[in-house]
Protein backbone atom coordinates (compact mmCIF):
# COMPACT_ATOMS: atom_id res chain seq x y z
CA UNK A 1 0.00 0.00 0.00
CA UNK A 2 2.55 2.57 0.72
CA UNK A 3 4.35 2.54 -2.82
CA UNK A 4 0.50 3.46 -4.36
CA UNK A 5 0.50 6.35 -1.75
CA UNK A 6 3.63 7.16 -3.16
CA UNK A 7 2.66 7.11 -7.15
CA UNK A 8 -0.35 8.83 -6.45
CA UNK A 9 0.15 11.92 -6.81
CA UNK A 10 2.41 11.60 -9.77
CA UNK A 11 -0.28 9.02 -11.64
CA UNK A 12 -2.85 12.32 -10.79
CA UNK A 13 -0.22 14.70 -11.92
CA UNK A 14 0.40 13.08 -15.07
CA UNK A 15 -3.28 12.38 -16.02
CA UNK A 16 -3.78 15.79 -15.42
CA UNK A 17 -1.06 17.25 -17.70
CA UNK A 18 -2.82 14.36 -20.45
CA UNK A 19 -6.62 15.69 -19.92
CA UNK A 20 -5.53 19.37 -20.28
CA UNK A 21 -3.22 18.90 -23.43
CA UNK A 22 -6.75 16.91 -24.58
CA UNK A 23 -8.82 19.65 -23.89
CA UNK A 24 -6.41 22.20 -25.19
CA UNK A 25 -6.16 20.06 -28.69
CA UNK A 26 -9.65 19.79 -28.87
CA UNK A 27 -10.36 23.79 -28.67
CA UNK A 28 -7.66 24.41 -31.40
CA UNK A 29 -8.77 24.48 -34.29
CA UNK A 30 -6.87 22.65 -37.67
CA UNK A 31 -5.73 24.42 -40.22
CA UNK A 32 -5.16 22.08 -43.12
CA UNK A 33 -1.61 21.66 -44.31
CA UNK A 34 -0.14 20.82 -48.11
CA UNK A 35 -0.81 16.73 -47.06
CA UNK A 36 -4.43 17.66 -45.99
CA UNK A 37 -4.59 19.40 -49.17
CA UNK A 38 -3.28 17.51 -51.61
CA UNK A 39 -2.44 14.25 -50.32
CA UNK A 40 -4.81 12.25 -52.35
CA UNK A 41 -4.25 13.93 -55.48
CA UNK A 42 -0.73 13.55 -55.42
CA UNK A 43 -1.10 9.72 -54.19
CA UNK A 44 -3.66 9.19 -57.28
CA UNK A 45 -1.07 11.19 -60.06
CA UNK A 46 1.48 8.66 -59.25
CA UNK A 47 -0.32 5.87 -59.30
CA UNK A 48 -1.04 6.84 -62.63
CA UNK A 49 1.97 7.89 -64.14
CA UNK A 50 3.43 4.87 -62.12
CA UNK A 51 0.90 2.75 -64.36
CA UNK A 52 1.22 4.47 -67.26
CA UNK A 53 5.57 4.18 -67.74
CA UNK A 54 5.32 0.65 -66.79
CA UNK A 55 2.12 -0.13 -69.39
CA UNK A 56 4.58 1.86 -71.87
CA UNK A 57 7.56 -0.67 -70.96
CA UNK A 58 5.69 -3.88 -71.18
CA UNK A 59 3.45 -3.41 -74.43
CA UNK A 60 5.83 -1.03 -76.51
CA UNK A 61 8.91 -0.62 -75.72
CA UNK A 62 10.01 -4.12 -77.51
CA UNK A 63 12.20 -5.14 -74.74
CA UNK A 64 12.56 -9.61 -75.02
CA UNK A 65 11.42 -10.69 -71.91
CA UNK A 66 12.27 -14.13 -72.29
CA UNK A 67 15.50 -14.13 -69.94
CA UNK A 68 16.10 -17.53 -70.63
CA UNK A 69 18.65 -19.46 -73.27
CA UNK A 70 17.32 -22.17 -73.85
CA UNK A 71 16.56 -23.03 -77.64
CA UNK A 72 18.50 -19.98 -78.76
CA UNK A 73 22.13 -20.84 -77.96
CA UNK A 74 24.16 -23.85 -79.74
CA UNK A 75 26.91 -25.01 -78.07
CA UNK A 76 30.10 -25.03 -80.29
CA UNK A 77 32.39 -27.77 -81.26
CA UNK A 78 34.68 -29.17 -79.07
CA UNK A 79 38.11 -28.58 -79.91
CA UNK A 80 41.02 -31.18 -79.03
């Protein structure tokens, strides 16, 4: 019992300090910021320029995708 006599007043103290910043958050009001703003917009234009590079890469640029060598390389003769 005595070491909860003890923390107490500092478990009151710091709930206090918590309830007031609360209450002092609560009154303030938000001003939106760039994020608030714009945040979607910019998450949604690279998406689609994200999208749209890669559909480039895969349908036109005429890049071989087939990594592997099989069927296209013959080995050489062996020489003694």
């Amino acid at each position: 019992m005595e070491r909860f006599s003890l923390f107490n007043p500092l478990l009151f103290t710091s709930s206090r300090r918590v309830q007031h910043t609360a209450v002092r958050q609560a009154h303030h009001k938000h001003e939106p910021n760039f994020h608030d703003k714009y945040g979607n917009l910019v998450l949604l234009g690279g998406a689609a320029v994200f999208a749209t590079v890669w559909g480039y890469v895969f349908t036109q640029a005429g890049i071989e995708w087939g990594l592997s060598p099989v069927g296209r390389i013959t080995p050489k003769e062996w020489r003694e």
